[in-house]
Protein backbone atom coordinates (compact mmCIF):
# COMPACT_ATOMS: atom_id res chain seq x y z
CA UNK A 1 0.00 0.00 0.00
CA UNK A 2 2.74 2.55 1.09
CA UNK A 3 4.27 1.91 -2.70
CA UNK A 4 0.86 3.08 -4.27
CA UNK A 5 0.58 5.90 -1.87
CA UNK A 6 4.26 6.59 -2.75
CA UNK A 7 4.14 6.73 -6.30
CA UNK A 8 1.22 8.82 -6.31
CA UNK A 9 3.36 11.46 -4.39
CA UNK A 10 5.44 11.07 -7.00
CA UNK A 11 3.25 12.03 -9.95
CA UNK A 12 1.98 14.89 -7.85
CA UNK A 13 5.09 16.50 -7.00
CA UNK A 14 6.12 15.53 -10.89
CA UNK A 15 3.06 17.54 -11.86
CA UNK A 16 3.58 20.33 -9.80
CA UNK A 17 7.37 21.06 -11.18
CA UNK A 18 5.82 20.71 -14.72
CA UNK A 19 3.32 22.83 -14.17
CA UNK A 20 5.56 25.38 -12.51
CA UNK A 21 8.42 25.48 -14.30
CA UNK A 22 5.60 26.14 -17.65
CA UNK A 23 4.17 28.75 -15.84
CA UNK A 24 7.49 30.76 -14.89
CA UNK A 25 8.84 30.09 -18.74
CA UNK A 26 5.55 31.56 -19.90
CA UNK A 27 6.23 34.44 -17.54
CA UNK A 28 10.09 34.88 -18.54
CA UNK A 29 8.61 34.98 -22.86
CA UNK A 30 5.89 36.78 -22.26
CA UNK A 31 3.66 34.59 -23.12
CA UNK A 32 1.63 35.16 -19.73
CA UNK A 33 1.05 38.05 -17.38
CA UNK A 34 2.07 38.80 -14.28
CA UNK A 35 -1.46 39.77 -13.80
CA UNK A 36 -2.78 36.07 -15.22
CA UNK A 37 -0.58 34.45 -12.66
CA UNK A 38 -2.30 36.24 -9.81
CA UNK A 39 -5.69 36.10 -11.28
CA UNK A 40 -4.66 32.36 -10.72
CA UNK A 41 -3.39 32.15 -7.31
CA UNK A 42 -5.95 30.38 -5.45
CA UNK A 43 -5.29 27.15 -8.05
CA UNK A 44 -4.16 24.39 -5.53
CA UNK A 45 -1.13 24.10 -8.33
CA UNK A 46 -0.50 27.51 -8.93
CA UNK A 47 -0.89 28.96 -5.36
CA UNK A 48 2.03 27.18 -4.42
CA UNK A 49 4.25 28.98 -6.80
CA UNK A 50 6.43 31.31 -4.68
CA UNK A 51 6.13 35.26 -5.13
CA UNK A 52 10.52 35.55 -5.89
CA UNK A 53 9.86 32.79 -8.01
CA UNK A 54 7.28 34.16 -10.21
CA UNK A 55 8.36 37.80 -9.93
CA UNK A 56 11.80 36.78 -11.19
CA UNK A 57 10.52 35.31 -13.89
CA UNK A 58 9.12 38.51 -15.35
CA UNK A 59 10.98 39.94 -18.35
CA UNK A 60 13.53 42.24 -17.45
CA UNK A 61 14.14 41.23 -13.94
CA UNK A 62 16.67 40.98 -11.81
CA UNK A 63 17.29 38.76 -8.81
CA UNK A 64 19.01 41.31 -6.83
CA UNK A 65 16.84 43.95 -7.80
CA UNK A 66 13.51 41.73 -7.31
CA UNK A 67 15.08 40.66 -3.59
CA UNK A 68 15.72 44.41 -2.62
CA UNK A 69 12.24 45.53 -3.49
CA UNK A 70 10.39 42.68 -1.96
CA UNK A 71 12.17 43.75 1.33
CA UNK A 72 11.46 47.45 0.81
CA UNK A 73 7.88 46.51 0.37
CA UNK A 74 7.89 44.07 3.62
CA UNK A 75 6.89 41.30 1.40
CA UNK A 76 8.16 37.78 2.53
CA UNK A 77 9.24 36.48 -1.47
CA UNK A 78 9.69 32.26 -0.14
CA UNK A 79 5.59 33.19 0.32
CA UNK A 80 3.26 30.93 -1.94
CA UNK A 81 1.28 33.47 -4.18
CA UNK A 82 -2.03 32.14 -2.92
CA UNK A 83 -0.89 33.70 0.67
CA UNK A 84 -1.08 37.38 -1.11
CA UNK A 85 -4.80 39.36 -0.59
CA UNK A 86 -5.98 42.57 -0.32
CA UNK A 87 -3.39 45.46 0.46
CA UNK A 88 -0.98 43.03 -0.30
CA UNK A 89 -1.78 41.87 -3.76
CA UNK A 90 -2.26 45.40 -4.73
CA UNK A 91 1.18 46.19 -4.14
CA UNK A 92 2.54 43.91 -5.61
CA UNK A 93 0.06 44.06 -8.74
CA UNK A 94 1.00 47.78 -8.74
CA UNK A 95 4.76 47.71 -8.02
CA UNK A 96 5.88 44.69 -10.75
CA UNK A 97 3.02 46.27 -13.37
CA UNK A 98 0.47 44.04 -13.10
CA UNK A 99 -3.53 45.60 -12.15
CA UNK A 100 -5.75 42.21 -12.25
CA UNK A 101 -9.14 43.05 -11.47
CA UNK A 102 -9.23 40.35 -8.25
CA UNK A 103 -6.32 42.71 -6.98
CA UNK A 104 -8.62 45.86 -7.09
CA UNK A 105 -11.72 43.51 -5.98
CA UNK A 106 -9.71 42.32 -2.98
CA UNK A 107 -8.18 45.40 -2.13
CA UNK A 108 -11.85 47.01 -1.90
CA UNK A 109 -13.00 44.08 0.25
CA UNK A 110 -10.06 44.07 2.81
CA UNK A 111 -11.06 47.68 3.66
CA UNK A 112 -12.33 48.21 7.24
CA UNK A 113 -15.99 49.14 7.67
CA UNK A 114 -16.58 48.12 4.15
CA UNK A 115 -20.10 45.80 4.58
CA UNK A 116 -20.06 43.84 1.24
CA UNK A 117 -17.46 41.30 2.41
């Protein structure tokens, strides 16, 4: 039984460094938006893409750059992506050039006092 079990951890974690090494090449060509990828973030796949990851991924970045700004912004960059909501996603949608409309949608929700959560 543990062998079964084992070798469907296997395809799992096989399908989850496929999937995330598509989605970061996508990123790095252009191919797909910053802005797609957190539209995306509550996937059970995708969430667990981490923000340096994806934001290093971007065209034009740089690691060093990426790292620096991340710590400006008080943003913890080994987080998964589906751990970013409301005042957080928006920074990060604004600062790397990305505006999804879940980032503006969340930020509105996370507001104190606002009633339509």
């Amino acid at each position: 039984m543990a062998s079964v079990e084992g070798s469907d951890g296997v395809r799992w974690a096989r399908h989850l460094r496929l999937v995330r090494a598509t989605v970061l090449e996508s990123l790095s060509d252009g191919s797909t938006t910053l802005a797609e990828v957190l539209e995306q973030r509550l996937d059970p796949v995708m969430g667990e893409i981490h923000l340096l990851s994806v934001l290093e991924s971007l065209p034009g970045a740089r690691k060093v750059d990426t790292r620096r700004r991340l710590t400006q912004l008080g943003l913890a960059g080994s987080a998964a992506i589906s751990g970013l909501a409301g005042d957080d996603l928006q920074l990060v949608a604004e600062e790397f050039g990305a505006t999804p409309e879940s980032a503006v949608i969340s930020s509105a929700r996370a507001q104190p006092g606002n009633l339509d959560q």
